[in-house]
PDB file of N, CA and C in Angstrom:
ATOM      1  N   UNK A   1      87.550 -61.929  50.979  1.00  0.00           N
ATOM      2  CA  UNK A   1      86.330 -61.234  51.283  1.00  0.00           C
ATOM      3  C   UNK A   1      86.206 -60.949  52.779  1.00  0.00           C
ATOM      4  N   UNK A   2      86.431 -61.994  53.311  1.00  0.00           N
ATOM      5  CA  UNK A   2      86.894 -61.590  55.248  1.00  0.00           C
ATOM      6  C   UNK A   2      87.378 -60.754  55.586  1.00  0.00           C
ATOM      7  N   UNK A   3      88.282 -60.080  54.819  1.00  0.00           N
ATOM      8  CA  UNK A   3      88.560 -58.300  55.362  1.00  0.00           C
ATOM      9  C   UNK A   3      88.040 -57.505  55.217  1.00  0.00           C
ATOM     10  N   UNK A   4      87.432 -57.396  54.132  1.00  0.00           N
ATOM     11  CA  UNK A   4      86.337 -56.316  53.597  1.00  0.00           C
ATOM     12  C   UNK A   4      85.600 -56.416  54.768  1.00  0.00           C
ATOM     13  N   UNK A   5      84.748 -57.460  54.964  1.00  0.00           N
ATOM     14  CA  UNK A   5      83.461 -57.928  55.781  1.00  0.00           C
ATOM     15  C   UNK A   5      83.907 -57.279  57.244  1.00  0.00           C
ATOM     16  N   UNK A   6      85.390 -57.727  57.848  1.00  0.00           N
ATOM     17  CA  UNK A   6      85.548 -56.985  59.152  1.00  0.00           C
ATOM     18  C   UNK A   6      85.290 -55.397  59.060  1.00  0.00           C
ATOM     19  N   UNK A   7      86.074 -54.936  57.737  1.00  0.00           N
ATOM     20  CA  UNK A   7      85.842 -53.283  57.702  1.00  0.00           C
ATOM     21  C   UNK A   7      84.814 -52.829  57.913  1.00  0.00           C
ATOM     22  N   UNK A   8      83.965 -53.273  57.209  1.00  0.00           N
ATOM     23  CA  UNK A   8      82.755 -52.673  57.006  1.00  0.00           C
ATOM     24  C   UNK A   8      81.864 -53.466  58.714  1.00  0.00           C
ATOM     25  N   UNK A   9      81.871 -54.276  59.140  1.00  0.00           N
ATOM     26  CA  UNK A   9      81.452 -54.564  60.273  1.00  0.00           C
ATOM     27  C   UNK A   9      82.235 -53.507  61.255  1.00  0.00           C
ATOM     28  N   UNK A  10      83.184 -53.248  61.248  1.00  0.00           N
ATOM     29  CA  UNK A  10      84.008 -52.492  62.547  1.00  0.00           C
ATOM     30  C   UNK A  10      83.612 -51.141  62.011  1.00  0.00           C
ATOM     31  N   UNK A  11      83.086 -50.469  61.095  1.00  0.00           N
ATOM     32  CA  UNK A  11      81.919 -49.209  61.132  1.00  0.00           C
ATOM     33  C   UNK A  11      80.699 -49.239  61.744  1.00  0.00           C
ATOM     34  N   UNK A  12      80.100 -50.241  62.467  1.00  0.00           N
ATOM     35  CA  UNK A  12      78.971 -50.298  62.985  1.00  0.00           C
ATOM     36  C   UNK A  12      79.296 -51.030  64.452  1.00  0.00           C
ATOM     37  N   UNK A  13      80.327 -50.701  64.881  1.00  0.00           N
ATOM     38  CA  UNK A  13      80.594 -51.354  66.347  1.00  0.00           C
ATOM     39  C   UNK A  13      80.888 -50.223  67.140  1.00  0.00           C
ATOM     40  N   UNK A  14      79.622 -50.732  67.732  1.00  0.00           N
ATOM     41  CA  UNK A  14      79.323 -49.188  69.001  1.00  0.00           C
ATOM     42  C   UNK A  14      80.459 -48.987  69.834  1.00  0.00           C
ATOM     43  N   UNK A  15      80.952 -50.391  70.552  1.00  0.00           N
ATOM     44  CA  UNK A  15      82.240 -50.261  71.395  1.00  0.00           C
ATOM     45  C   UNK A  15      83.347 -49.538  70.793  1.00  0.00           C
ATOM     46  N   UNK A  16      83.464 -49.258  69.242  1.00  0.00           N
ATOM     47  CA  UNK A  16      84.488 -48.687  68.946  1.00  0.00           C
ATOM     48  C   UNK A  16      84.085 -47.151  68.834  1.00  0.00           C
ATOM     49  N   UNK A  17      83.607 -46.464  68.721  1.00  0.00           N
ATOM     50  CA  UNK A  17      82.477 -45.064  68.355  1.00  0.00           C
ATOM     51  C   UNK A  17      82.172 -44.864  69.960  1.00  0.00           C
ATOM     52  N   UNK A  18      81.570 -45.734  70.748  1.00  0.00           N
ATOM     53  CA  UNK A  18      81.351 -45.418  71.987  1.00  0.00           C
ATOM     54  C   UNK A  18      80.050 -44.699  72.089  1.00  0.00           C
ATOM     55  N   UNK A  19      79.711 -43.435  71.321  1.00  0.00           N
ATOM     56  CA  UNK A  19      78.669 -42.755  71.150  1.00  0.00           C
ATOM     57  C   UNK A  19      78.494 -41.969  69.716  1.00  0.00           C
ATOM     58  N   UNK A  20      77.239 -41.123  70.217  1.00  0.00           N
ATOM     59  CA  UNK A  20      77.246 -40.725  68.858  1.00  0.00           C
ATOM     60  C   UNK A  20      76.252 -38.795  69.675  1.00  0.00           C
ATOM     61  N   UNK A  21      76.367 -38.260  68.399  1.00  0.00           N
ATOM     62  CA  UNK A  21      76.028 -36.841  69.118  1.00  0.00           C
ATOM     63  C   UNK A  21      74.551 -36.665  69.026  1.00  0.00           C
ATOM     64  N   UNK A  22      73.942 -35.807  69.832  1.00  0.00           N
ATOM     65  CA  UNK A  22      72.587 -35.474  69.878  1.00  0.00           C
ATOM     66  C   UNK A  22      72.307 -34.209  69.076  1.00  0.00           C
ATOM     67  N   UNK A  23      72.032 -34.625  68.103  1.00  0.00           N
ATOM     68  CA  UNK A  23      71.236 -33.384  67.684  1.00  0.00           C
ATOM     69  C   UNK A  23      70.141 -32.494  67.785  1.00  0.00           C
ATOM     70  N   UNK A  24      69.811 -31.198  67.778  1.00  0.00           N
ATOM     71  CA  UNK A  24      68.317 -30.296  68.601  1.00  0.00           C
ATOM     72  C   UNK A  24      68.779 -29.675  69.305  1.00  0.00           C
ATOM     73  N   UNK A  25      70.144 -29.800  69.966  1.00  0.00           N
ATOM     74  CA  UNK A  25      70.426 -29.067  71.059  1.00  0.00           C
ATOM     75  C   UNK A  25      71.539 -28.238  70.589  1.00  0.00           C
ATOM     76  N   UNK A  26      71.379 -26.793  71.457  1.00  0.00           N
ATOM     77  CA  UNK A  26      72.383 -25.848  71.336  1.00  0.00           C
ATOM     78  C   UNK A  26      73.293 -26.163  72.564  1.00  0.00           C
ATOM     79  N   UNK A  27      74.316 -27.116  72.004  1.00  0.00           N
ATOM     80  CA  UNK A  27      75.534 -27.906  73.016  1.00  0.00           C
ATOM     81  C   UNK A  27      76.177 -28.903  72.338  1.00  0.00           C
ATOM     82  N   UNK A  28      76.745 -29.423  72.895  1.00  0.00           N
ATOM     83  CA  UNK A  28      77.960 -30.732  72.383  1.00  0.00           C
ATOM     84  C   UNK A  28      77.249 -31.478  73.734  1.00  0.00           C
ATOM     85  N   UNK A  29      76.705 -32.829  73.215  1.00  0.00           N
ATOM     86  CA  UNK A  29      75.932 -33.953  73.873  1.00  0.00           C
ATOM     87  C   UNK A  29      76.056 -35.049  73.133  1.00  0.00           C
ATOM     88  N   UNK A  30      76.867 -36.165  73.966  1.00  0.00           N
ATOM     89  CA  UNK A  30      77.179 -37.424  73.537  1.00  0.00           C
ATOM     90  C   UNK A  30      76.272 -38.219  73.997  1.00  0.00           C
ATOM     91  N   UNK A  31      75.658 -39.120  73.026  1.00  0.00           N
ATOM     92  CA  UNK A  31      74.577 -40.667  74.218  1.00  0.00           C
ATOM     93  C   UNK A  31      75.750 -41.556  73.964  1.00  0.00           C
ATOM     94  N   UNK A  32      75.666 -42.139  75.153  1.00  0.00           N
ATOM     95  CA  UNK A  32      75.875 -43.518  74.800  1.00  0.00           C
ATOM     96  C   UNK A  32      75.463 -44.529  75.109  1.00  0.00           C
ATOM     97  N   UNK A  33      75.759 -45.915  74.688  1.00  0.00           N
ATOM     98  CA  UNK A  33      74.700 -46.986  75.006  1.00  0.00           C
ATOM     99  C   UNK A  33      74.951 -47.500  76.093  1.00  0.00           C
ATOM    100  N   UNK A  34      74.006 -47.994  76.926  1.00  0.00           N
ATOM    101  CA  UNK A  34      73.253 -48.322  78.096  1.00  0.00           C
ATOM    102  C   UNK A  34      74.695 -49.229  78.393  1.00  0.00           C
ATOM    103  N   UNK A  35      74.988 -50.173  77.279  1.00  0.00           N
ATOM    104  CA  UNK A  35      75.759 -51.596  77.954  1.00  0.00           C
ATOM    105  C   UNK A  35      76.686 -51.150  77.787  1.00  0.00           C
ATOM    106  N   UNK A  36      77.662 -49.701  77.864  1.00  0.00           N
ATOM    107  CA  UNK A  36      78.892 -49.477  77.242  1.00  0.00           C
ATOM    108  C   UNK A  36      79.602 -49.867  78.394  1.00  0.00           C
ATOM    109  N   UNK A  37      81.004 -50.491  78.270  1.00  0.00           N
ATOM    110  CA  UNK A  37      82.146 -50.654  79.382  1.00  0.00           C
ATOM    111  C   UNK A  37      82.943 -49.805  79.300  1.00  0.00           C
ATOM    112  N   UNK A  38      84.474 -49.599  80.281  1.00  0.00           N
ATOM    113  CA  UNK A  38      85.348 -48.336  80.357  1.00  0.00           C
ATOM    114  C   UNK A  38      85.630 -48.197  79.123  1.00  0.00           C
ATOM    115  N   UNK A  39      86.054 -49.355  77.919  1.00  0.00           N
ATOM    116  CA  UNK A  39      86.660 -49.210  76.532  1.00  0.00           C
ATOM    117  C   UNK A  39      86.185 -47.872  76.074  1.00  0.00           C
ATOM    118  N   UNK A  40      84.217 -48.013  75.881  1.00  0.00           N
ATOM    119  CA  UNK A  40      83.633 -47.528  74.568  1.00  0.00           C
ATOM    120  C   UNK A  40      83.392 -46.230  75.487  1.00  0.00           C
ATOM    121  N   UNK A  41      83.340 -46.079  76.920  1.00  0.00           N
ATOM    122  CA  UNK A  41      83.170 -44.509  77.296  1.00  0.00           C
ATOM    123  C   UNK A  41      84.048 -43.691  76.889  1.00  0.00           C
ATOM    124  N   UNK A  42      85.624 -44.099  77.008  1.00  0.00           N
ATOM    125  CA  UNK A  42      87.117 -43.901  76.560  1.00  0.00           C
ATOM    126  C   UNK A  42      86.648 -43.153  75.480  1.00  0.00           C
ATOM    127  N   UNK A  43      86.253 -44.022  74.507  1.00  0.00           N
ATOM    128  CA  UNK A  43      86.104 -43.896  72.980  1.00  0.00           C
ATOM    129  C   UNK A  43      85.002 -42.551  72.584  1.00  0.00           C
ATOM    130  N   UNK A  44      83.661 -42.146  73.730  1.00  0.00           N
ATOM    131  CA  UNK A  44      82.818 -41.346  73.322  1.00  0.00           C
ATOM    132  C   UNK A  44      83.363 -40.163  73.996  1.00  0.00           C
ATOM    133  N   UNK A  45      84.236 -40.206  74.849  1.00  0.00           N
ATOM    134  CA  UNK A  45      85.094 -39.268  75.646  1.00  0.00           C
ATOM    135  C   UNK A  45      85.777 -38.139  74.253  1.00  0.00           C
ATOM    136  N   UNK A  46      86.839 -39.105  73.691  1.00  0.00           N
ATOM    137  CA  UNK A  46      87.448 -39.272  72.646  1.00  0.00           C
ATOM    138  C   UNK A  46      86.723 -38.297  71.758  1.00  0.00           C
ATOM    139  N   UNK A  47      85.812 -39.067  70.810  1.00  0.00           N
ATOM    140  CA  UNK A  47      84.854 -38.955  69.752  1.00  0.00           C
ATOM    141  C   UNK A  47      84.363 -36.970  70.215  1.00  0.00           C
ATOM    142  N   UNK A  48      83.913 -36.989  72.013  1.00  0.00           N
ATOM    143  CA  UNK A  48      83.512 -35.863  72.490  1.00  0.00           C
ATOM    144  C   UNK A  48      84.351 -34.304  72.079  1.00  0.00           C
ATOM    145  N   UNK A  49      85.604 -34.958  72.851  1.00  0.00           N
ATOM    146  CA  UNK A  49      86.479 -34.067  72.313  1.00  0.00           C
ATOM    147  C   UNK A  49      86.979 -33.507  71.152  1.00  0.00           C
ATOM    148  N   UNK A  50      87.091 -34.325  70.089  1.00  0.00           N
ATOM    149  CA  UNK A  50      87.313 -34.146  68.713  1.00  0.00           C
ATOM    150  C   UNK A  50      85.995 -33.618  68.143  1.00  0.00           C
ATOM    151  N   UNK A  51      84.643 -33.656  68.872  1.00  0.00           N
ATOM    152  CA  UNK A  51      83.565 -33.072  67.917  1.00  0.00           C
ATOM    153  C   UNK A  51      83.406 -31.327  68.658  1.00  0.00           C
ATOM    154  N   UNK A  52      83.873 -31.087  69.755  1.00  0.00           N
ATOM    155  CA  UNK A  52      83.577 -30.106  70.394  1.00  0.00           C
ATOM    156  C   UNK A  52      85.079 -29.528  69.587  1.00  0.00           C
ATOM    157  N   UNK A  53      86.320 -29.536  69.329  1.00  0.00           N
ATOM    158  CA  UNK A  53      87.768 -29.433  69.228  1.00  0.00           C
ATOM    159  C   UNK A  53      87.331 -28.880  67.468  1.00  0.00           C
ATOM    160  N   UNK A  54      86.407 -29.258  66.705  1.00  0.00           N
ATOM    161  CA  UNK A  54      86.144 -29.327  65.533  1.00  0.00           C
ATOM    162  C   UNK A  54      84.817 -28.327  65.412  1.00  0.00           C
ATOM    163  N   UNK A  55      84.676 -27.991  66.117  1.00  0.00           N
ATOM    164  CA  UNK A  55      82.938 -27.197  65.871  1.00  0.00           C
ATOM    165  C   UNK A  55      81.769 -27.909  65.280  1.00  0.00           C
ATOM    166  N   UNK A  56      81.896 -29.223  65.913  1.00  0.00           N
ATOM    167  CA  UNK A  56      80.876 -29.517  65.301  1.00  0.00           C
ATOM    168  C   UNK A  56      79.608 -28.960  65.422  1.00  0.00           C
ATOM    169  N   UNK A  57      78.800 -28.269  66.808  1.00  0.00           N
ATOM    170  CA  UNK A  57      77.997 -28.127  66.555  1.00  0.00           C
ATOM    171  C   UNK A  57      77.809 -26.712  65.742  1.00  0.00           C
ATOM    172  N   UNK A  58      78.503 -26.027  65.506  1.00  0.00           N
ATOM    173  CA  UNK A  58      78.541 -24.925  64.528  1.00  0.00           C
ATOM    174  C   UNK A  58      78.573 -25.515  62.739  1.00  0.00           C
ATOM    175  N   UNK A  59      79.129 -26.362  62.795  1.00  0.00           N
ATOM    176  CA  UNK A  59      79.549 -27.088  61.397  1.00  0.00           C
ATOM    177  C   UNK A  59      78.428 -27.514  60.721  1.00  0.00           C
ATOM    178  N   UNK A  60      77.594 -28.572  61.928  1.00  0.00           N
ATOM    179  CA  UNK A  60      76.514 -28.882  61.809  1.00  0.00           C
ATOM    180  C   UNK A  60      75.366 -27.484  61.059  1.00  0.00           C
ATOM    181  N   UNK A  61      75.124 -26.900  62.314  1.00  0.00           N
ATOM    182  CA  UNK A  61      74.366 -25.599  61.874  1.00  0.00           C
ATOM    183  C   UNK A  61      74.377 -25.047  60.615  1.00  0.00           C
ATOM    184  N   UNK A  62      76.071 -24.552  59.999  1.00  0.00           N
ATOM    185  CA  UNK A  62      76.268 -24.079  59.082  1.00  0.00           C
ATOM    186  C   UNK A  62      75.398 -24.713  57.906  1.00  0.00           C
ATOM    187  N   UNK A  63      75.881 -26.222  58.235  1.00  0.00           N
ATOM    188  CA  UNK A  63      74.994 -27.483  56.906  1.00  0.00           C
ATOM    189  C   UNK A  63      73.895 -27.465  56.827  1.00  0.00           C
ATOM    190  N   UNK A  64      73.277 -27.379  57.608  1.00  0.00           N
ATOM    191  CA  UNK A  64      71.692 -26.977  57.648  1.00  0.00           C
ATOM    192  C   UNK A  64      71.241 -25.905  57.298  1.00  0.00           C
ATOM    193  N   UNK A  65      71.892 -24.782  57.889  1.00  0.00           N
ATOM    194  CA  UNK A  65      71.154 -23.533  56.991  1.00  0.00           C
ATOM    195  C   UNK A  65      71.893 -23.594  55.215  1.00  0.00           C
ATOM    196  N   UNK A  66      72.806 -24.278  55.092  1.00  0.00           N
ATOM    197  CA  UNK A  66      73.023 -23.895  53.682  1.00  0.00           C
ATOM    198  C   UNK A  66      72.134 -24.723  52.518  1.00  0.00           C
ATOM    199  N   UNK A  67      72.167 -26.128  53.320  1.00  0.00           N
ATOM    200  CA  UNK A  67      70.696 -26.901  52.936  1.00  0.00           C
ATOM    201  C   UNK A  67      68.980 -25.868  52.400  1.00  0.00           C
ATOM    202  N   UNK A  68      69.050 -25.555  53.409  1.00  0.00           N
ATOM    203  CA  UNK A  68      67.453 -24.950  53.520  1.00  0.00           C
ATOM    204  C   UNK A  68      67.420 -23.535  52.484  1.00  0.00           C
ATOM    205  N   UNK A  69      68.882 -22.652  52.635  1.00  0.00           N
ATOM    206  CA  UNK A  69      69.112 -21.571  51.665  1.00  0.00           C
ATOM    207  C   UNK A  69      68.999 -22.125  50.091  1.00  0.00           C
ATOM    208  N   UNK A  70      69.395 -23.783  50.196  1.00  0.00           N
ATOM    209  CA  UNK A  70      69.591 -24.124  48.639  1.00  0.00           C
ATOM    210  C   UNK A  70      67.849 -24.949  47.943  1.00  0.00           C
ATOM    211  N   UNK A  71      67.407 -24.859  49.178  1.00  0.00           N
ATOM    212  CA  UNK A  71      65.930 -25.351  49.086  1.00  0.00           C
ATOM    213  C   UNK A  71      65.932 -26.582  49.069  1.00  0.00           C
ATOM    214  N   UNK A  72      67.217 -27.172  49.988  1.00  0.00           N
ATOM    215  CA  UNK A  72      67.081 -28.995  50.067  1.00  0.00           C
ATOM    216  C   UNK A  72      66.390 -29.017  51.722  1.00  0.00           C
ATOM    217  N   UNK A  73      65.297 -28.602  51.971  1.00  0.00           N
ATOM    218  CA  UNK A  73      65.039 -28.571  53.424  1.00  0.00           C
ATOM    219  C   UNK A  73      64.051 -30.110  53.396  1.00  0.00           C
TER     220      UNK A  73
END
């Protein structure tokens, strides 16, 4: 059961994620947390690139208007 338990604990470890994206804004905007060290900036650096590299904020958008077109608003 101790492995499971790490998995699912190492999905909720900020140092590994580093950040997470801001949504509302027309941009690619990472927060991250106050106590982060070089590791987890690395990591939202990272996370940054792969969400801007991916469209996220277009991706995002897309999901939302197809939401609201399907009347899940």
């Amino acid at each position: 059961m101790w492995p499971a338990m790490k998995r699912v604990m190492g999905r909720f470890d900020w140092e590994k994620y580093g950040g997470s994206p801001v949504l509302g804004v027309n941009g690619s905007v990472v927060k991250v947390h106050g106590r982060s060290k070089a590791n987890a900036i690395a990591h939202a650096i990272t996370g940054a690139a792969n969400f801007i590299e991916r469209n996220g904020v277009d991706r995002i958008r897309e999901e939302i208007a197809r939401g609201v077109q399907n009347g899940n608003d």
